[in-house]
C-alpha atoms as a PDB file:
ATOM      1  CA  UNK A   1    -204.773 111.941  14.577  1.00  0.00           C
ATOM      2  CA  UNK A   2    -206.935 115.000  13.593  1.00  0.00           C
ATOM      3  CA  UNK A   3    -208.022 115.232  16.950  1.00  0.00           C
ATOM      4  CA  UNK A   4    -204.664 115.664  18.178  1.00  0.00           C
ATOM      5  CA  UNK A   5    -204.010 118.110  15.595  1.00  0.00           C
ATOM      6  CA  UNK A   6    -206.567 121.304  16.242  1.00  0.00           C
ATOM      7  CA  UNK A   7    -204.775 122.363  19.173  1.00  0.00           C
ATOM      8  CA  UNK A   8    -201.644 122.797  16.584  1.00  0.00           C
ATOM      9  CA  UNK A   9    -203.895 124.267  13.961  1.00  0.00           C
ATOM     10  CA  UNK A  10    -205.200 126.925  15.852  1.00  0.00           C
ATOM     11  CA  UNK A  11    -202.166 128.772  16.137  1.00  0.00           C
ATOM     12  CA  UNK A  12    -200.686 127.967  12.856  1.00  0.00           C
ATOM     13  CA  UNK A  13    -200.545 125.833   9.489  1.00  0.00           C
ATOM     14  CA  UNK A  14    -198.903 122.240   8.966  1.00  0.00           C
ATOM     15  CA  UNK A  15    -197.763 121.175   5.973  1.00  0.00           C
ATOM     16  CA  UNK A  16    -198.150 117.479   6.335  1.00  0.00           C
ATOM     17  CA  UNK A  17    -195.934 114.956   3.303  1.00  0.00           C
ATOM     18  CA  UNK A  18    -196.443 111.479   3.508  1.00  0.00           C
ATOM     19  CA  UNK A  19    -194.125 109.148   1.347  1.00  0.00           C
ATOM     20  CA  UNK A  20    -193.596 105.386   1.148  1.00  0.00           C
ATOM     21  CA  UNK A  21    -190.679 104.227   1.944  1.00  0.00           C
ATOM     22  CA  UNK A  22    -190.412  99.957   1.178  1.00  0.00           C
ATOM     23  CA  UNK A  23    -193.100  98.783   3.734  1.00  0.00           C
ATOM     24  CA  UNK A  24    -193.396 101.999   6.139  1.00  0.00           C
ATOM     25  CA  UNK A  25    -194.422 105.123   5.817  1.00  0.00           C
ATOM     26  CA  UNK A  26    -192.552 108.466   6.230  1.00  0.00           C
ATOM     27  CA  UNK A  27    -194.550 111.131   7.618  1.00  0.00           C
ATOM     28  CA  UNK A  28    -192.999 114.781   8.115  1.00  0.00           C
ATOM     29  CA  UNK A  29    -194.780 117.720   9.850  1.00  0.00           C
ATOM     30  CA  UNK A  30    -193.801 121.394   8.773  1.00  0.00           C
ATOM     31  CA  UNK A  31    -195.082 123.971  10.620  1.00  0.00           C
ATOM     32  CA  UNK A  32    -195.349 127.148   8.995  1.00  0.00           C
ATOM     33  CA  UNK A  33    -193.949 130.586  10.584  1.00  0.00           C
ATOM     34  CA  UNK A  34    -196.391 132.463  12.337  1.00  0.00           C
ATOM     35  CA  UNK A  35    -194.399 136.105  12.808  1.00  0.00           C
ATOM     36  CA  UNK A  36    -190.854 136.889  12.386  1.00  0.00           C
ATOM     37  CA  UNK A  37    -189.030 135.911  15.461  1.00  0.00           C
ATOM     38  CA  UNK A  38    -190.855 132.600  16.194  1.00  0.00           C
ATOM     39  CA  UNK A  39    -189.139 130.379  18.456  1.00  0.00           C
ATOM     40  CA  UNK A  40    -186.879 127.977  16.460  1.00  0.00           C
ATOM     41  CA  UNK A  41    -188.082 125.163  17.983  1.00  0.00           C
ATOM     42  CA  UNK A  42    -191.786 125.658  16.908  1.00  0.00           C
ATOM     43  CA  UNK A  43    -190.999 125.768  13.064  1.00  0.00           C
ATOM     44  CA  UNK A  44    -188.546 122.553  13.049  1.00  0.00           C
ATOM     45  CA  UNK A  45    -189.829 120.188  10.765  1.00  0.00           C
ATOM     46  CA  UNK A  46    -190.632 116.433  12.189  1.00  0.00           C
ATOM     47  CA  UNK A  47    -190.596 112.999  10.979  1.00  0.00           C
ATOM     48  CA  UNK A  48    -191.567 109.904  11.827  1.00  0.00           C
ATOM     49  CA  UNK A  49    -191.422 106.470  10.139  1.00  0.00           C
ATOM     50  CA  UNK A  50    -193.475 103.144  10.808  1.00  0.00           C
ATOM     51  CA  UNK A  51    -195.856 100.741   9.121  1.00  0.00           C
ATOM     52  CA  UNK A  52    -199.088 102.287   8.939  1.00  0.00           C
ATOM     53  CA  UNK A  53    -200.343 100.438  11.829  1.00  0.00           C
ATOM     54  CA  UNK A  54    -197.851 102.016  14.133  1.00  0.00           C
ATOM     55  CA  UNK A  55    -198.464 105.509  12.834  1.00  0.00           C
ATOM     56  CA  UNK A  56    -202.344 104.924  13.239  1.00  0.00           C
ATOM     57  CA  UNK A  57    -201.792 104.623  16.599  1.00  0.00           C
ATOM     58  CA  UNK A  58    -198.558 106.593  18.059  1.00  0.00           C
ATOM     59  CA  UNK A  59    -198.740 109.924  15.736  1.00  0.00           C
ATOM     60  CA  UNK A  60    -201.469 111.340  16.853  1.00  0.00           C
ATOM     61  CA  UNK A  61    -200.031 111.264  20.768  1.00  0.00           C
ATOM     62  CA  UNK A  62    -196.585 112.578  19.564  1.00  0.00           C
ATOM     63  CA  UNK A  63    -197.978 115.904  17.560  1.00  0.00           C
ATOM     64  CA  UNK A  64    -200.455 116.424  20.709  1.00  0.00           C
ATOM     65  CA  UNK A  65    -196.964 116.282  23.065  1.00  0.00           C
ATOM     66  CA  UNK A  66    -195.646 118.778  20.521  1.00  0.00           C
END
């Protein structure tokens, strides 16, 4: 997952949360402003739930097709 991450990182910060929820996780993704103006789109927050398994191995391709 970090891997997919540095290409998000070099433009900006992510505020990561991670909460369980039951037997799944809840992962949300918050990326920070970068300059007044910023496209909406880049600053919505996203979530994803999913037993840790799932999340080990789907996250990391979802924030790298972000």
């Amino acid at each position: 997952m970090f891997v997919e991450l540095m290409p998000l990182l070099r433009d900006r910060t992510l505020l990561i949360t991670v909460a369980r929820v039951d037997e799944k996780l809840k992962v949300k993704v918050i990326p920070a402003r970068v300059k007044e103006g910023d496209e909406h789109a880049l600053t919505t927050p996203l979530s994803f739930t999913g037993s840790a398994e799932e999340l080990d191995s789907e996250l990391g391709g979802h924030l790298a097709s972000y």
